[in-house]
Protein backbone atom coordinates (compact mmCIF):
# COMPACT_ATOMS: atom_id res chain seq x y z
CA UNK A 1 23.89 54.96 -36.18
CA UNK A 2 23.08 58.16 -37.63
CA UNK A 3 23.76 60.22 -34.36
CA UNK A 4 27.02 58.46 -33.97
CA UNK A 5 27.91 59.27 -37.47
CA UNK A 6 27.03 62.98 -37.02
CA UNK A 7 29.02 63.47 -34.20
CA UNK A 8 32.06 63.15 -36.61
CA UNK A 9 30.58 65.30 -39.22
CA UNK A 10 29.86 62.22 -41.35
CA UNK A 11 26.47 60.65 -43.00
CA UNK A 12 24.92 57.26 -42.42
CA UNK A 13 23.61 55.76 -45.69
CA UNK A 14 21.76 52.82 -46.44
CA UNK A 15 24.99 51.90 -48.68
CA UNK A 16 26.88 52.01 -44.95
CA UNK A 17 23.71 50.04 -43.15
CA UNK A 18 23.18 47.20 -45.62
CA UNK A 19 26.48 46.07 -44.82
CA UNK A 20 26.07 46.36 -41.30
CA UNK A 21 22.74 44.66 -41.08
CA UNK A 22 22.77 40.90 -39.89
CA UNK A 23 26.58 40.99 -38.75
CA UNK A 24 27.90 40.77 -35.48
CA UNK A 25 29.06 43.93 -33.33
CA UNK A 26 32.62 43.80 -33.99
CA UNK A 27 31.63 43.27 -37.75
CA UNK A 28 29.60 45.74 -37.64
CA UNK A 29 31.71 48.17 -35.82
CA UNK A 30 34.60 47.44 -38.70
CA UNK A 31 31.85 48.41 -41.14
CA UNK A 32 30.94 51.73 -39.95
CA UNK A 33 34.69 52.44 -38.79
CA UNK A 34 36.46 51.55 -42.32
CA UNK A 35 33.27 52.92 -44.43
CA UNK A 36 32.95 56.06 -42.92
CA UNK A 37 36.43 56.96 -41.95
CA UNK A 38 35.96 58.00 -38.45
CA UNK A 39 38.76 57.86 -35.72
CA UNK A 40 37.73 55.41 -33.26
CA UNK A 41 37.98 52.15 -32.18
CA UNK A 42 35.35 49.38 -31.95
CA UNK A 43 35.06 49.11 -28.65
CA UNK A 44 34.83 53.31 -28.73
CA UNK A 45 31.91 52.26 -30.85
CA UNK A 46 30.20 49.41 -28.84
CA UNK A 47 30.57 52.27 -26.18
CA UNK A 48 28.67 55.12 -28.36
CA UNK A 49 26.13 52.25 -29.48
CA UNK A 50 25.66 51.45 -25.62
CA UNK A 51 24.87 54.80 -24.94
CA UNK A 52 21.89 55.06 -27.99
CA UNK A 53 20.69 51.54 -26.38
CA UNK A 54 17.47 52.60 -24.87
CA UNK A 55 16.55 53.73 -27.91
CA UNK A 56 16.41 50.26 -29.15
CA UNK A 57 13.50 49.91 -26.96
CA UNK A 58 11.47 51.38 -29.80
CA UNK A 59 11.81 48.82 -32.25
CA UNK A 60 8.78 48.17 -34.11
CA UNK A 61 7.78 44.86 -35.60
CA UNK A 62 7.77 43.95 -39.06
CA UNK A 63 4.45 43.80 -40.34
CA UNK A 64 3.00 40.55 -40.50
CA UNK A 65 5.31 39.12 -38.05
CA UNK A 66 3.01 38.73 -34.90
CA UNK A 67 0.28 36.92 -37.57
CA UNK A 68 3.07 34.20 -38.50
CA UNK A 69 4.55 33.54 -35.49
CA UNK A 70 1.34 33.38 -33.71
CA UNK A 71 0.32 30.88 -36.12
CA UNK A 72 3.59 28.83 -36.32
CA UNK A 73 3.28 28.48 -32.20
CA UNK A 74 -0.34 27.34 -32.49
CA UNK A 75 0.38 25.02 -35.00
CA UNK A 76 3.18 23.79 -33.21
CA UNK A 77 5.86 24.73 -35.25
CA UNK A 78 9.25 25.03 -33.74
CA UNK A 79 10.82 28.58 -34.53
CA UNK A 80 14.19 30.04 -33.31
CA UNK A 81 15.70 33.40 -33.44
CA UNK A 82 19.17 33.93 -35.11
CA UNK A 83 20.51 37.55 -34.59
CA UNK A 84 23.85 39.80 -34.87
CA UNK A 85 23.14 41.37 -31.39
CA UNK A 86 24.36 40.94 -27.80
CA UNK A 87 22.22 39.08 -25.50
CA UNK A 88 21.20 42.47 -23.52
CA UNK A 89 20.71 44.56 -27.02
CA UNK A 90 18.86 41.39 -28.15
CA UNK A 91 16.83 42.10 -24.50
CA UNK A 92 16.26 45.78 -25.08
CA UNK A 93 15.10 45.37 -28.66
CA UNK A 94 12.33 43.15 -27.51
CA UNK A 95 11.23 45.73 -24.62
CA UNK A 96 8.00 45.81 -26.36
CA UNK A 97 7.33 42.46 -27.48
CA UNK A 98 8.48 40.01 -24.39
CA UNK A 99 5.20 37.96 -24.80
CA UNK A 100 5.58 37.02 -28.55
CA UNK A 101 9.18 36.39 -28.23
CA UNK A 102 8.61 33.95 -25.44
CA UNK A 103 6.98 31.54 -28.65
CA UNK A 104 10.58 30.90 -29.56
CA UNK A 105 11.97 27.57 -28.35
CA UNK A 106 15.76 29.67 -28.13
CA UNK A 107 17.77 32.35 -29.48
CA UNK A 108 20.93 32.54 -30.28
CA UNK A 109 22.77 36.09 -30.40
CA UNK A 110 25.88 35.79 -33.11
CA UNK A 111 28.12 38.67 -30.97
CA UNK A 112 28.47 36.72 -27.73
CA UNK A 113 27.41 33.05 -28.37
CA UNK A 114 30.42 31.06 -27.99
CA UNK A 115 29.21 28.33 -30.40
CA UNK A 116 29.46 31.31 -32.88
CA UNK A 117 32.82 31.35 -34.51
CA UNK A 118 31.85 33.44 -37.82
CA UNK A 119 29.00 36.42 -37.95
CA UNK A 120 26.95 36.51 -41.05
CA UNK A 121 27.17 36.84 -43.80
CA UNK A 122 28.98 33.11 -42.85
CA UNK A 123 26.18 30.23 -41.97
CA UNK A 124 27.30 29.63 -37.99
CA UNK A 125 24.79 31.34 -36.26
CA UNK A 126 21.80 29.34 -39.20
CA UNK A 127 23.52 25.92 -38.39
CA UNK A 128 24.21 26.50 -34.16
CA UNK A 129 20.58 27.47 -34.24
CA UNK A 130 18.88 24.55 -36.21
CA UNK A 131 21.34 22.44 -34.09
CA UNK A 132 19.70 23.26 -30.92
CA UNK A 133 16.70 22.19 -31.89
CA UNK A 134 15.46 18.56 -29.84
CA UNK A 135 15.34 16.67 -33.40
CA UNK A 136 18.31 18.81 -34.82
CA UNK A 137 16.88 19.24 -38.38
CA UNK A 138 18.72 19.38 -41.58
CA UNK A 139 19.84 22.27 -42.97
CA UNK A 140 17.33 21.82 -46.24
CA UNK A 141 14.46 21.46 -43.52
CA UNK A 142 14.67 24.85 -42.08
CA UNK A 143 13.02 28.04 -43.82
CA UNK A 144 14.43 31.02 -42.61
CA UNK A 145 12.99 34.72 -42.60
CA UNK A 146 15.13 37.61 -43.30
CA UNK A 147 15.16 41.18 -43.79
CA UNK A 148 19.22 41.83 -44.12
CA UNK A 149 21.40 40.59 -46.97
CA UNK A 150 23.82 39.19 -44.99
CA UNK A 151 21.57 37.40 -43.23
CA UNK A 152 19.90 35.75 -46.60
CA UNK A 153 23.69 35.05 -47.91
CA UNK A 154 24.54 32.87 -44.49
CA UNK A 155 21.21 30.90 -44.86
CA UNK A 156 21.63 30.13 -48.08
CA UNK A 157 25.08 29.09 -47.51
CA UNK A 158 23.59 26.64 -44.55
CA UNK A 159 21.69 24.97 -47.00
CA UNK A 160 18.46 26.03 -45.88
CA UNK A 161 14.94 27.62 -47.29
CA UNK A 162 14.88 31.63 -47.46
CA UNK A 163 12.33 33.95 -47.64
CA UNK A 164 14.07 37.71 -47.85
CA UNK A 165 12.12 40.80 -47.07
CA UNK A 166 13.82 43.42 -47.55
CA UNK A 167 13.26 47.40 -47.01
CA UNK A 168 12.79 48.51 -50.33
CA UNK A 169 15.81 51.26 -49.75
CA UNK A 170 18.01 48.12 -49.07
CA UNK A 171 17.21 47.20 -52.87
CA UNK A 172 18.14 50.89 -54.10
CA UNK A 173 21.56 50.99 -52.80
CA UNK A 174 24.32 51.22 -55.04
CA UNK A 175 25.87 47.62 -54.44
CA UNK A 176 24.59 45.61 -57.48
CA UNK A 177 25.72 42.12 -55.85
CA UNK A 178 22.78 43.07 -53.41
CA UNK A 179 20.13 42.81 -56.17
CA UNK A 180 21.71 39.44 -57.56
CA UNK A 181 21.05 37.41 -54.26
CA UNK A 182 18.91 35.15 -54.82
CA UNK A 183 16.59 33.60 -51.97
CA UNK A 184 14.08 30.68 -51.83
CA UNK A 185 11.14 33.30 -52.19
CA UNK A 186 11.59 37.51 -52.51
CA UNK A 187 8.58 39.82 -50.49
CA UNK A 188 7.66 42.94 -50.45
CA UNK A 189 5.86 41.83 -46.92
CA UNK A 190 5.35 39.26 -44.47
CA UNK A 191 1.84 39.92 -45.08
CA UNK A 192 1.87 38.33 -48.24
CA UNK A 193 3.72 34.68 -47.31
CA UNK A 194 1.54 32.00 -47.80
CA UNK A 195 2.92 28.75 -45.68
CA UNK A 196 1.47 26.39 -47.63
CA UNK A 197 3.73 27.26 -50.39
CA UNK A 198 6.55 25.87 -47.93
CA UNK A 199 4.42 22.86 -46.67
CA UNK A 200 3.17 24.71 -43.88
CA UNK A 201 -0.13 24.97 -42.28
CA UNK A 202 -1.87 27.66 -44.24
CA UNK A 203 -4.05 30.51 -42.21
CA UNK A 204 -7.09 29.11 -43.50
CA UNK A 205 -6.50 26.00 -41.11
């Protein structure tokens, strides 16, 4: 988003991204648009985004994300993957990682899933995905991991478990209602969740 922002003589900050982070595209787009005060439109933007796509390609995982969902598949553990993106951005982002995403029993992709009527920071795309699930849990039987405030708002608002972890810029930006969310369980890293805290399987098993 920075290059797009640049090209109008403007600056992406992590003020701008937190906001962004978790919603769907058009969300998004109004984000970025209204927050930056730059003359286009959002499909303009979905255009300039398209064009940085490949560059999603490079996405690194978060660290101690291949450990847990490695062991969650082992042990069995259904796990589903609820995300702002379009299917083929979803595609692209997991270039790198096909394998490890193929552990998930679905996905569900918030900016063209018809099921989805809200983006986050709203609870649709939590509930549509739990709901697709063969024994379609309740809401209070579902931990989910996230990494974007918006995100840990709409799963909260589902009713269900959250463990946030956050970049710690995302906790420095100058929203305060940021810093007064408060989820199931706050890291600083996957690397430190323990699953037996949540009834899981632990690594030791």
């Amino acid at each position: 988003m920075s290059t797009i922002a640049e090209r109008y003589g403007k600056k992406f900050s992590w003020d701008v991204k937190v906001k962004q982070m978790g919603k769907s595209h058009n969300e998004a787009a109004k984000v970025f648009i209204e927050a930056l005060c730059v003359p286009m439109t959002v499909d303009e933007y979905r255009q300039q985004v398209d064009s940085l796509r490949h560059l999603f390609a490079e996405s690194d995982l978060m660290p101690g994300a291949e450990r847990l969902i490695d062991h969650l598949y082992v042990h069995k553990i259904p796990m589903a993957l609820a995300t702002g993106s379009y299917s083929q951005e979803f595609q692209v982002k997991i270039t790198r990682h096909r394998k490890l995403f193929e552990k998930f029993h679905h996905t569900v992709c918030s900016s063209d899933d018809p099921a989805v009527k809200r983006g986050k920071p709203a609870p649709d795309c939590f509930l549509v995905a739990a709901s697709r699930f063969p024994d379609n849990p309740k809401p209070d039987k579902v931990l989910v991991f996230e990494d974007a405030p918006n995100g840990v708002q709409g799963a909260l608002a589902a009713g269900m478990q959250v463990v946030w972890v956050p970049d710690e810029q995302c906790l420095k930006t100058s929203d305060d209602s940021i810093r007064q969310i408060k989820p199931t369980l706050l890291l600083k890293s996957l690397e430190a969740f323990r699953p037996e805290l949540f009834g899981l399987p632990s690594y030791d098993q």
